[in-house]
N, C-alpha and C. Protein backbone atom coordinates (compact mmCIF):
# COMPACT_ATOMS: atom_id res chain seq x y z
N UNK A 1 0.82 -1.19 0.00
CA UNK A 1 0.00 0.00 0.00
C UNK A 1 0.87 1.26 0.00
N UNK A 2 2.35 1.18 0.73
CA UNK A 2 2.89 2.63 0.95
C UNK A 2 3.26 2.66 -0.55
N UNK A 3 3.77 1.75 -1.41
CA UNK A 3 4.14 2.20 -2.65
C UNK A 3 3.25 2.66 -3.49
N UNK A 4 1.96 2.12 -3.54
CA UNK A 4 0.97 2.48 -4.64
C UNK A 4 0.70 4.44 -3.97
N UNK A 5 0.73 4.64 -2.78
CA UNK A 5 0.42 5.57 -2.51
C UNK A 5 1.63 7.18 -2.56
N UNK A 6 2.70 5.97 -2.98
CA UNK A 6 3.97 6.98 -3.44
C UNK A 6 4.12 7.33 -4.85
N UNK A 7 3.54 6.60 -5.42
CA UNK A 7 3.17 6.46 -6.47
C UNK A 7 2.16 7.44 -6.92
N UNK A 8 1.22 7.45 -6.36
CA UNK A 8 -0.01 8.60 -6.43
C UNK A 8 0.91 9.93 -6.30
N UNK A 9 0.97 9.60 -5.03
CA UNK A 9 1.70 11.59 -4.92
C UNK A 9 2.75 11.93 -4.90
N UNK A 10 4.05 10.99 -5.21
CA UNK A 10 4.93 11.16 -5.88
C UNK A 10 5.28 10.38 -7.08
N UNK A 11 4.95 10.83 -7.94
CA UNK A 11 5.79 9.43 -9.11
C UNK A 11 6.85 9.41 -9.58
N UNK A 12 7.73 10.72 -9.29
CA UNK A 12 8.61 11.06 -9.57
C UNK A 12 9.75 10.25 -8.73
N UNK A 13 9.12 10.68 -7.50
CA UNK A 13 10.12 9.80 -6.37
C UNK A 13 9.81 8.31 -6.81
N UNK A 14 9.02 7.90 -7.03
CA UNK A 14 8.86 6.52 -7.17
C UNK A 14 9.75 6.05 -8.06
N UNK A 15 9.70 6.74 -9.54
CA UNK A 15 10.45 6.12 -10.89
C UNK A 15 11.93 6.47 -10.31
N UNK A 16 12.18 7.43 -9.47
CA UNK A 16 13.80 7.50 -9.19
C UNK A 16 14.39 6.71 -8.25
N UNK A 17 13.00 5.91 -7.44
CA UNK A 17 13.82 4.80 -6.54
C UNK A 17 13.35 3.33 -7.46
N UNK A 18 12.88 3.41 -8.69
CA UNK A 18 13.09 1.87 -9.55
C UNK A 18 14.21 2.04 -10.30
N UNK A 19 14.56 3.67 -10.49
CA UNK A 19 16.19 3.74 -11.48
C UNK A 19 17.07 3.01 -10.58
N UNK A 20 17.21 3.77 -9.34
CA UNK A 20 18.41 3.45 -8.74
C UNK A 20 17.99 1.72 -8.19
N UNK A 21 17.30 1.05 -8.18
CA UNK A 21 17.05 -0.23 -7.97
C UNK A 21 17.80 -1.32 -9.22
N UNK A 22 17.21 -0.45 -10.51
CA UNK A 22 17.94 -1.07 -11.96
C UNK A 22 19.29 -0.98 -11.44
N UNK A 23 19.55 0.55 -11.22
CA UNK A 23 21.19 0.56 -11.59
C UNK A 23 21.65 0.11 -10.67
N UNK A 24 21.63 -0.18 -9.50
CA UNK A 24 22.38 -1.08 -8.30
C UNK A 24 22.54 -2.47 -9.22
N UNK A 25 21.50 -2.86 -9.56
CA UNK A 25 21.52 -4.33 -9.95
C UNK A 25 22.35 -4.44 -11.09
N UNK A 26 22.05 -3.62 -12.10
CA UNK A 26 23.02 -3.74 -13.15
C UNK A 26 24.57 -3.28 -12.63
N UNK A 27 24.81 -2.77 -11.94
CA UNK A 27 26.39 -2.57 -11.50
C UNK A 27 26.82 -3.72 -10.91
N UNK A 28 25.98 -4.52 -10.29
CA UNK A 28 26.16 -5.52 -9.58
C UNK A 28 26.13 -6.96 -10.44
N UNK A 29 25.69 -6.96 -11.66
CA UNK A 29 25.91 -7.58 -12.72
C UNK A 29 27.54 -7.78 -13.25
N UNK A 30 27.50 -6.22 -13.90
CA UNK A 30 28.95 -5.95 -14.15
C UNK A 30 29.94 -6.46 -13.33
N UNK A 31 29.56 -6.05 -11.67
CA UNK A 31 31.30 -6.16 -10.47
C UNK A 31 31.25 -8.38 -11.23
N UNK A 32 30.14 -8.63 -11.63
CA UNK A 32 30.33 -10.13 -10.97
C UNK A 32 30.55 -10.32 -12.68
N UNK A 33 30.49 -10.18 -13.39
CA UNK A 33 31.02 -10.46 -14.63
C UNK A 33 32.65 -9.91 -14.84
N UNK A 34 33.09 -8.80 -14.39
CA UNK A 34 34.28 -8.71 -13.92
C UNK A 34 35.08 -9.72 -13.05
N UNK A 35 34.58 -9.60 -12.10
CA UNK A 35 35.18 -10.88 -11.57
C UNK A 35 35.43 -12.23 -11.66
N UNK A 36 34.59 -12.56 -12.51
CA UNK A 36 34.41 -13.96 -13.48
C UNK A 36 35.59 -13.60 -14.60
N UNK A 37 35.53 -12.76 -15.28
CA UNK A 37 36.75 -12.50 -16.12
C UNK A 37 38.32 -12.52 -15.64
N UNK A 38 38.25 -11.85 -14.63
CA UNK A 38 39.34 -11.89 -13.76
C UNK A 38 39.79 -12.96 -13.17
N UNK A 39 38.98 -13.63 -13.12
CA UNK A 39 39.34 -14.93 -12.48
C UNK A 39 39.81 -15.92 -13.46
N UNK A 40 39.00 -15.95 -15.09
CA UNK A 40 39.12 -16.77 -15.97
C UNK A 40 40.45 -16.76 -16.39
N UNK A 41 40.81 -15.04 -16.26
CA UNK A 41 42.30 -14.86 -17.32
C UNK A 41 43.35 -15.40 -15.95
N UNK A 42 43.42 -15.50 -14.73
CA UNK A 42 44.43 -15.88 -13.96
C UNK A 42 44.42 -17.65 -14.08
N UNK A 43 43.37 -18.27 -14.17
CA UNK A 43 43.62 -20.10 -14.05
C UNK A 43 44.10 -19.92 -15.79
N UNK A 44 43.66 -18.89 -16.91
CA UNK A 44 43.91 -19.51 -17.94
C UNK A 44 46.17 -19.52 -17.88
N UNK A 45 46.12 -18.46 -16.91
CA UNK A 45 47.90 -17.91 -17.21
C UNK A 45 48.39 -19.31 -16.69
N UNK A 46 49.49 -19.59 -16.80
CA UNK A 46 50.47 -21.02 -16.87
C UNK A 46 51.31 -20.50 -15.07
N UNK A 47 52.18 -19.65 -15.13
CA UNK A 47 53.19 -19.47 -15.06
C UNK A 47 52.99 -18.04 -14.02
N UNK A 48 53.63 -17.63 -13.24
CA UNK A 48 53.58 -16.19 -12.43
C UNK A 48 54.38 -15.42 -13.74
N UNK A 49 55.36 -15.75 -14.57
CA UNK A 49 56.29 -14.96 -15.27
C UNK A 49 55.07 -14.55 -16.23
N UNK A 50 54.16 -15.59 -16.74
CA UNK A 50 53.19 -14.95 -17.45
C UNK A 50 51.91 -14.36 -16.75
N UNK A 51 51.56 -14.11 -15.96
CA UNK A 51 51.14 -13.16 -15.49
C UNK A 51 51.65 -11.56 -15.51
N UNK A 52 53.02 -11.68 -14.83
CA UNK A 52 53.59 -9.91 -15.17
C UNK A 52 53.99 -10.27 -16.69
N UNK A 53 54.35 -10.48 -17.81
CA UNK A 53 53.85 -10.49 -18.79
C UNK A 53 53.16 -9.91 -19.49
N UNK A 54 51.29 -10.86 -19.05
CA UNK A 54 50.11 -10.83 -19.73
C UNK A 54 49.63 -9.47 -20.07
N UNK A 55 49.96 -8.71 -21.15
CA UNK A 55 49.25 -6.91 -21.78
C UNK A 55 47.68 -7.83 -20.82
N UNK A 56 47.09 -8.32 -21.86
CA UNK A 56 45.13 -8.85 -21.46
C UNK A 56 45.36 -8.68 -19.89
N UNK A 57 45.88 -9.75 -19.34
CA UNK A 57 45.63 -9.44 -17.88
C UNK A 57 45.68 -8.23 -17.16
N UNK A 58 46.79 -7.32 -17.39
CA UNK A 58 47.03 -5.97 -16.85
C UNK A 58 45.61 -5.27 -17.43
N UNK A 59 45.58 -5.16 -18.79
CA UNK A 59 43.97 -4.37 -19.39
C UNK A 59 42.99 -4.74 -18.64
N UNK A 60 42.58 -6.00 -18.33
CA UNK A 60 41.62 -6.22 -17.66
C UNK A 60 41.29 -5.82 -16.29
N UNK A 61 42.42 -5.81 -15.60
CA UNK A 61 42.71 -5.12 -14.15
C UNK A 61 42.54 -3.69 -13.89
N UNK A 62 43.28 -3.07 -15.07
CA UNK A 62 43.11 -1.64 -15.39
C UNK A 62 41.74 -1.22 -15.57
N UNK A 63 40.93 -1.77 -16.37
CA UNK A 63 39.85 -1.38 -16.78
C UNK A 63 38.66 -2.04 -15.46
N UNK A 64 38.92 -2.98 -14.98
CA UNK A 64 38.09 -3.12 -13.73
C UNK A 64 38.47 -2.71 -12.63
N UNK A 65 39.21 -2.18 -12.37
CA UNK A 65 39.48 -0.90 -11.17
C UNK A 65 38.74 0.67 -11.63
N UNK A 66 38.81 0.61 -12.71
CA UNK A 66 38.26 2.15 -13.43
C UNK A 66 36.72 1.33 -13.63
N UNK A 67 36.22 0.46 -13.52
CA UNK A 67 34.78 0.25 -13.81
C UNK A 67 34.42 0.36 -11.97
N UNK A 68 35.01 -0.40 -11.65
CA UNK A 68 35.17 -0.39 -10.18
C UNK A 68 35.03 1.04 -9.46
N UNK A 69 35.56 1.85 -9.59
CA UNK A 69 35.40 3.15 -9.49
C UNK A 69 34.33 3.93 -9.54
N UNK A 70 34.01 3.42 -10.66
CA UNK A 70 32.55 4.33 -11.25
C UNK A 70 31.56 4.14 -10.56
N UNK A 71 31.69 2.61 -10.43
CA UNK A 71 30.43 2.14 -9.78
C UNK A 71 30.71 2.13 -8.51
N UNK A 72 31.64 2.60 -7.48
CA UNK A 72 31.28 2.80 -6.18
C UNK A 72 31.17 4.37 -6.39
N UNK A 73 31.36 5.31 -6.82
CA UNK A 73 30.52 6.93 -7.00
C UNK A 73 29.36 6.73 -7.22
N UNK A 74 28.91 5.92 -8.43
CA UNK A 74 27.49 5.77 -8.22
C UNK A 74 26.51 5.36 -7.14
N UNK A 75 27.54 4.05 -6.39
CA UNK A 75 26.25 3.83 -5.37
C UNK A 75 26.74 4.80 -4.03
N UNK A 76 27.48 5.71 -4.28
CA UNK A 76 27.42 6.78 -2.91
C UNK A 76 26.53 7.81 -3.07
N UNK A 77 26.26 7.87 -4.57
CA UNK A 77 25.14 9.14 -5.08
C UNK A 77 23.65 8.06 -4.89
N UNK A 78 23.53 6.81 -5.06
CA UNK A 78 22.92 6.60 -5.19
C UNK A 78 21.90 6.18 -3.62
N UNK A 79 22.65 6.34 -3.25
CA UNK A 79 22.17 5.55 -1.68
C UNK A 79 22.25 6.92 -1.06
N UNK A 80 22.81 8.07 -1.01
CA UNK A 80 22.15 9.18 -0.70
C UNK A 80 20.85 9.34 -1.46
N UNK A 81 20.42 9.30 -2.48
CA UNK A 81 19.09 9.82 -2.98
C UNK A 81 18.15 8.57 -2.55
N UNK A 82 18.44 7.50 -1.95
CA UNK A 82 17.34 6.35 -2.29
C UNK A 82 17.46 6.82 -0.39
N UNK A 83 17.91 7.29 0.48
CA UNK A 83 17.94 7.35 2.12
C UNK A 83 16.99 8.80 1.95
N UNK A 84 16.97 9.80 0.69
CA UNK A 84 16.29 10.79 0.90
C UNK A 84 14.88 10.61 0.49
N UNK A 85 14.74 9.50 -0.31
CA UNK A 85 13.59 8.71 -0.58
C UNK A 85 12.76 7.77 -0.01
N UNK A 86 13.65 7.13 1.05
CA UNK A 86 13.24 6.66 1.94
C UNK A 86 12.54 7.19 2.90
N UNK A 87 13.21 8.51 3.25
CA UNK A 87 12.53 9.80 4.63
C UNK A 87 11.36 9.99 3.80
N UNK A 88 11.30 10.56 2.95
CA UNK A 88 10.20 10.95 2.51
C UNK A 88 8.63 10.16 2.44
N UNK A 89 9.15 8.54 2.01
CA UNK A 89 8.36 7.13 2.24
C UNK A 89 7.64 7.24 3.66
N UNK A 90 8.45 7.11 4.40
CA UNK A 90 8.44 7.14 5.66
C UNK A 90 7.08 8.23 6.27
N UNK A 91 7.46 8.95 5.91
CA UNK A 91 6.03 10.28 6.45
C UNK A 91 4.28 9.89 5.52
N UNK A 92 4.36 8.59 5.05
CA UNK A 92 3.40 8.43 4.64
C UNK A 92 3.17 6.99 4.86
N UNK A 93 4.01 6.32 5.56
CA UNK A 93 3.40 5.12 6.28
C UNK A 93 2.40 4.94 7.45
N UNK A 94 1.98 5.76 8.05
CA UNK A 94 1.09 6.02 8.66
C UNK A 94 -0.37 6.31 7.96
N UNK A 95 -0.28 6.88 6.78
CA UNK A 95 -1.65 6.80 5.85
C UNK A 95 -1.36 5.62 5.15
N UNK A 96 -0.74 4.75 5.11
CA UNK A 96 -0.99 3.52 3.99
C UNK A 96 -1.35 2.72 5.03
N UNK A 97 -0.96 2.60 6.23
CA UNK A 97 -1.20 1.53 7.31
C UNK A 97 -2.91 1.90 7.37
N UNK A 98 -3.53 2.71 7.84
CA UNK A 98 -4.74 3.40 7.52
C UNK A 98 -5.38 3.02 6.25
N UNK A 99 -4.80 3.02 5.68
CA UNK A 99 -5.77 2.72 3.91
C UNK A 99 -5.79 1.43 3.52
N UNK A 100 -4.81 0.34 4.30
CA UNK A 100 -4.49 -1.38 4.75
C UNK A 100 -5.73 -1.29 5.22
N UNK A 101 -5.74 -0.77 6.43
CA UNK A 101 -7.10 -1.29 7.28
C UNK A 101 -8.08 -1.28 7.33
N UNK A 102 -8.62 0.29 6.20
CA UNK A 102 -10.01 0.10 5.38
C UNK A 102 -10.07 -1.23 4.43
N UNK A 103 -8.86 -0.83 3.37
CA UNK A 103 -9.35 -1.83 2.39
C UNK A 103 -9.85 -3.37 3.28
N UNK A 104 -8.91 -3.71 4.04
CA UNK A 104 -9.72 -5.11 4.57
C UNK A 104 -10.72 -5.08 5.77
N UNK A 105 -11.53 -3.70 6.30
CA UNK A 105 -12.86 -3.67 6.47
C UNK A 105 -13.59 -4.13 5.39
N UNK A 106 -13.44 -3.28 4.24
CA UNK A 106 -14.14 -3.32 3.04
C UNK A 106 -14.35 -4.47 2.54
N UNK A 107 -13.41 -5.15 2.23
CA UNK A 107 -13.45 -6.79 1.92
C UNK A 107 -13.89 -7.93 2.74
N UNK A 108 -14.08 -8.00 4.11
CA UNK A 108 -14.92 -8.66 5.05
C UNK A 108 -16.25 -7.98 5.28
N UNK A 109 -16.80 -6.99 4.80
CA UNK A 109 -18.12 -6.64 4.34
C UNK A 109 -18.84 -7.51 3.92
N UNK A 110 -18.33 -8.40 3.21
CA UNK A 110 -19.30 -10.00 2.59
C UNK A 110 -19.65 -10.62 3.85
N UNK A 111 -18.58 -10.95 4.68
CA UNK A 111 -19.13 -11.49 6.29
C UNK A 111 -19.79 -11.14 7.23
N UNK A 112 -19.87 -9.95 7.10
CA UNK A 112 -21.19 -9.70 7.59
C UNK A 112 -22.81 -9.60 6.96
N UNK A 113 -22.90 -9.03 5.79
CA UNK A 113 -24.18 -9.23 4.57
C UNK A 113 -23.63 -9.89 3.42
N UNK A 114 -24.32 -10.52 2.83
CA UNK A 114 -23.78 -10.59 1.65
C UNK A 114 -24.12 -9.24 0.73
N UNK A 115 -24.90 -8.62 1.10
CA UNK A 115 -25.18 -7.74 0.42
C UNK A 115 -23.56 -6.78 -0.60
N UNK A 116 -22.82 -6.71 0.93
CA UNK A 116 -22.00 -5.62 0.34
C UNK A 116 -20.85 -6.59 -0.22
């Protein structure tokens, strides 16, 4: 109920806490597909000499520390706006708990008449 009702009178807040829901998840995609890569290119190396060596291995490290990066700025921006979204949630759980407890007056209305 608190969401449908955040939804009503904010939708704005609403669609900006399903972005940041996507994008957590999709970053969290990425860290674990990174890490699967990272892992693949070290059992594929033979040798420690081919490791300091490996250009691929170093690129891959390079470039997942810099993906790595990004995506912890994002979830520091992001978890500030989803905690300011949350406060805001929050001041309207008290009318959804309220609008819970009609709707299931309303629906045990049959148990007492059938009428309603």
């Amino acid at each position: 109920m608190l969401n449908q009702l955040v939804k009503l009178e904010f939708p704005s807040l609403a669609q900006q806490k399903d972005e940041i829901v996507q994008s957590n998840a999709a970053n969290a995609k990425i860290t674990y597909e990174l890490e699967n890569k990272i892992l693949y290119t070290l059992s594929a190396a033979n040798e420690i000499m081919d490791l300091l060596s490996d250009d691929v291995l170093i690129d891959i490290l390079a470039d997942s520390k810099k993906v790595s990066t990004e995506i912890e700025e994002q979830s520091k921006i992001s978890a500030e706006a989803e905690k300011m979204i949350d406060q805001t949630r929050e001041e309207f759980r008290v009318v959804a708990f309220r609008a819970s407890l009609l709707y299931f007056c309303i629906t045990d209305l049959d148990k007492i008449d059938p009428m309603y």
